[in-house]
N, C-alpha and C. Protein backbone atom coordinates (compact mmCIF):
# COMPACT_ATOMS: atom_id res chain seq x y z
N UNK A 1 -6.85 -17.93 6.11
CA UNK A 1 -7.18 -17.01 5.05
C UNK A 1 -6.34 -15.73 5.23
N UNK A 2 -6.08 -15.52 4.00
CA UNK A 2 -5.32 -14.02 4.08
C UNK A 2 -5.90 -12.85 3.11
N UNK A 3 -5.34 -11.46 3.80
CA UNK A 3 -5.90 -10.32 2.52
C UNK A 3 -4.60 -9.57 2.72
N UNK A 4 -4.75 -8.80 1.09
CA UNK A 4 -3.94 -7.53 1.09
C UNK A 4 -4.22 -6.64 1.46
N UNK A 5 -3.08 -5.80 1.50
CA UNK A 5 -3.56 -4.09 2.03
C UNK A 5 -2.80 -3.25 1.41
N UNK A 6 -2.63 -1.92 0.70
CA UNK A 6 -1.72 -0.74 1.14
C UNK A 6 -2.32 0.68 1.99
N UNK A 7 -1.06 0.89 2.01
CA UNK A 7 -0.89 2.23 2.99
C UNK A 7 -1.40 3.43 1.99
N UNK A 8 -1.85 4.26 2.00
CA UNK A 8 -2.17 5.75 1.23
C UNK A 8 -1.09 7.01 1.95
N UNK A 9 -1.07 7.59 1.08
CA UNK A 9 -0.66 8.63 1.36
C UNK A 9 -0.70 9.21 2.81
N UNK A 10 -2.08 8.88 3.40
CA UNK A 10 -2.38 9.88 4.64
C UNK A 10 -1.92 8.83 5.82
N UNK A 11 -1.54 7.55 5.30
CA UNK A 11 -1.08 6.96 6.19
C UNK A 11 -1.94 5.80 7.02
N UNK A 12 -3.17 5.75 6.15
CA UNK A 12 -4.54 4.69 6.10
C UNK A 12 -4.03 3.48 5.34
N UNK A 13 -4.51 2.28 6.36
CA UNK A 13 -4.13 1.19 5.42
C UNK A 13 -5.54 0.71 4.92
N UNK A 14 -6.04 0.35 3.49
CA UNK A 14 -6.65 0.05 3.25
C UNK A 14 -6.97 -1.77 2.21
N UNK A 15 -8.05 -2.01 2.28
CA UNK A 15 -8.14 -3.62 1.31
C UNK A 15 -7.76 -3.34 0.17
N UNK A 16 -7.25 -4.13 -0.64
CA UNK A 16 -7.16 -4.19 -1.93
C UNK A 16 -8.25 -5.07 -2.37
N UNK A 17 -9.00 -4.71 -2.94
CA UNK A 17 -10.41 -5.32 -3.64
C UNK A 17 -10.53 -5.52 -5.08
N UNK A 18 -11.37 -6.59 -5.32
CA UNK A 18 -11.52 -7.00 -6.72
C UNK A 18 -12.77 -6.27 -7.41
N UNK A 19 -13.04 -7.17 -8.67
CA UNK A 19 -13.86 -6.58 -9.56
C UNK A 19 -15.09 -6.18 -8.49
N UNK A 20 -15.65 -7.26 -8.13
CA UNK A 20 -16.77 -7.10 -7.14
C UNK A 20 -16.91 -6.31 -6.18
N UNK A 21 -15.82 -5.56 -5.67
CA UNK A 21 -16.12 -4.84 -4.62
C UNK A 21 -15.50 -5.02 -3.63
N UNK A 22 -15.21 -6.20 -3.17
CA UNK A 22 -15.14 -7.49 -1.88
C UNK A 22 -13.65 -7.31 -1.91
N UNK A 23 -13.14 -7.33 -0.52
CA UNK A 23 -11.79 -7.45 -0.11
C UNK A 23 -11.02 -8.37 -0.93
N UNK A 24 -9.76 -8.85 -1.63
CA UNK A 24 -9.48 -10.25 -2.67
C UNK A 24 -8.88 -11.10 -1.31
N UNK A 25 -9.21 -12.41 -1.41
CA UNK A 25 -9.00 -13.34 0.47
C UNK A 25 -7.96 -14.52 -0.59
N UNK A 26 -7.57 -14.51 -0.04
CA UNK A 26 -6.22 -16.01 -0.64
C UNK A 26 -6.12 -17.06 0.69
N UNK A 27 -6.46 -18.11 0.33
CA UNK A 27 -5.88 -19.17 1.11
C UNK A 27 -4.67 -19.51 1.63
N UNK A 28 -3.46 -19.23 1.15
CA UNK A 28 -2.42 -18.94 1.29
C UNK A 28 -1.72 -17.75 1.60
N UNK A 29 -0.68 -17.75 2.23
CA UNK A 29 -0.13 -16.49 2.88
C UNK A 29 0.83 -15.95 1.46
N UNK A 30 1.28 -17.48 0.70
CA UNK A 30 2.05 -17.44 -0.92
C UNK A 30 1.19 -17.07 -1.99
N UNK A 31 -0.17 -17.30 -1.60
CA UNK A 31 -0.52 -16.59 -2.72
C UNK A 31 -0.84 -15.10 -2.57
N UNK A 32 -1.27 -14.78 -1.62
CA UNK A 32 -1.93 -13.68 -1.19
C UNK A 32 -0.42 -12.43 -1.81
N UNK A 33 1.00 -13.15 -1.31
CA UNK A 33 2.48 -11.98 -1.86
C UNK A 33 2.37 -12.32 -3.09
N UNK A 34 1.99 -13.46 -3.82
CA UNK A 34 2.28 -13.42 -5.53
C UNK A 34 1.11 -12.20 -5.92
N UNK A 35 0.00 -11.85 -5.87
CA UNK A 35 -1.09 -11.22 -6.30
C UNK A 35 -0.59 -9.65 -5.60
N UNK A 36 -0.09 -9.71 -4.84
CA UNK A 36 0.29 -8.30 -3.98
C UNK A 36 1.60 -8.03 -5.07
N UNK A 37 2.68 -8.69 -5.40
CA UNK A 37 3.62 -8.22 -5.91
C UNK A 37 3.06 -8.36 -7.47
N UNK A 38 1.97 -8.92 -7.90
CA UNK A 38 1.34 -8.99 -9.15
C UNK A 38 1.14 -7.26 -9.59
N UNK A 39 0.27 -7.26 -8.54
CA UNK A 39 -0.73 -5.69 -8.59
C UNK A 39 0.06 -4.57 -8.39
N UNK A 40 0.90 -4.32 -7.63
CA UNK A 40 2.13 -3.34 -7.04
C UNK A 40 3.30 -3.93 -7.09
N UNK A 41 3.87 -3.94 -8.02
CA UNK A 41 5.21 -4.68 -8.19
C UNK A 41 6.29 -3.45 -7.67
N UNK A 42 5.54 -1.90 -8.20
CA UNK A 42 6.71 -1.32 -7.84
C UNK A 42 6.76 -0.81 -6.38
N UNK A 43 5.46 -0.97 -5.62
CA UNK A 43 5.51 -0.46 -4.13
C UNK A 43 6.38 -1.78 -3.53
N UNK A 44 6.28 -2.86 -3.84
CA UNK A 44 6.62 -3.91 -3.25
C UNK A 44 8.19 -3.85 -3.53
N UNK A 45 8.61 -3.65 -4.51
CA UNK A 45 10.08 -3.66 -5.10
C UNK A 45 10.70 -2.39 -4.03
N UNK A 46 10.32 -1.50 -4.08
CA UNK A 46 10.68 -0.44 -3.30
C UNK A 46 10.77 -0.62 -1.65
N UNK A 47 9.95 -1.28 -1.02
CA UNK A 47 10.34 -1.53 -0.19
C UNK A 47 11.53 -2.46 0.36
N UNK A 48 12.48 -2.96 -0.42
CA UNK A 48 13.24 -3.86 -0.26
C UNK A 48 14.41 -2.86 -0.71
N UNK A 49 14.27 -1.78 -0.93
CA UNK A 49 15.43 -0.79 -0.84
C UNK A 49 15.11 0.61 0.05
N UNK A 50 14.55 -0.06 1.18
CA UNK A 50 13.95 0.95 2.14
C UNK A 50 13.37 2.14 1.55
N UNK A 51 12.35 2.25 0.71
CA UNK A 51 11.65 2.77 0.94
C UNK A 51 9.86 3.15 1.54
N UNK A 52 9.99 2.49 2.58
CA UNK A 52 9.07 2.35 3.82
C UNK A 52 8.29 1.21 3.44
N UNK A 53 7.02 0.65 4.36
CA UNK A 53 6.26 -0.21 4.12
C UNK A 53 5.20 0.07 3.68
N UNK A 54 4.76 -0.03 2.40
CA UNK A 54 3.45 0.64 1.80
C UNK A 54 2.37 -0.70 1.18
N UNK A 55 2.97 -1.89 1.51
CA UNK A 55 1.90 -3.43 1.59
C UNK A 55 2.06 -3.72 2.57
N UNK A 56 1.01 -4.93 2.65
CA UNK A 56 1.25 -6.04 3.57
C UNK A 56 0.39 -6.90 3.38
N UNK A 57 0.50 -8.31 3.45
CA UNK A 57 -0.39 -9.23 3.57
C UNK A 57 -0.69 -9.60 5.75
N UNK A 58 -2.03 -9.65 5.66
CA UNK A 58 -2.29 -9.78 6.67
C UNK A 58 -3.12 -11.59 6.75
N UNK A 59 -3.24 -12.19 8.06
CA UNK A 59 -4.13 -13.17 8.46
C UNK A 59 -5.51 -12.61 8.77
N UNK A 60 -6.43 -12.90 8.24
CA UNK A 60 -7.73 -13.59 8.48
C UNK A 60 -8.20 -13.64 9.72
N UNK A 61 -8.85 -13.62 11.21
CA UNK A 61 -8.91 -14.65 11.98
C UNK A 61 -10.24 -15.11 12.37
N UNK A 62 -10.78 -15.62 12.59
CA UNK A 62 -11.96 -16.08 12.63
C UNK A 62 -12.30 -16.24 14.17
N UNK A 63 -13.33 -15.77 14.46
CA UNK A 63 -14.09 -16.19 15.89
C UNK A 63 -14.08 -17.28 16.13
């Protein structure tokens, strides 16, 4: 399982969450970047011309 995240301003990374409230979890590590570059196309675009890392998709891990 995977989730998104961005960075804020102060330098906090936080969930990207849906209607409900709830962190959004993707089964895939491919889906989890299609929905990240869905939602922030331009933080994501920007980073590929260095301007810093302000996503990320992370793993899940389970006990």
């Amino acid at each position: 399982m995977f989730k998104i995240e961005t960075q804020e301003e102060n330098g906090l990374w936080h969930d990207v969450r849906g209607a409900s409230g709830e962190p959004m979890v993707f089964a895939t590590k491919e889906d989890a970047r299609k929905k990240l570059e869905e939602l922030f196309p331009v933080m994501v675009k920007m980073e590929q011309y260095g301007g810093g890392k302000r996503t990320r998709v992370i793993a899940i891990l389970n006990d």
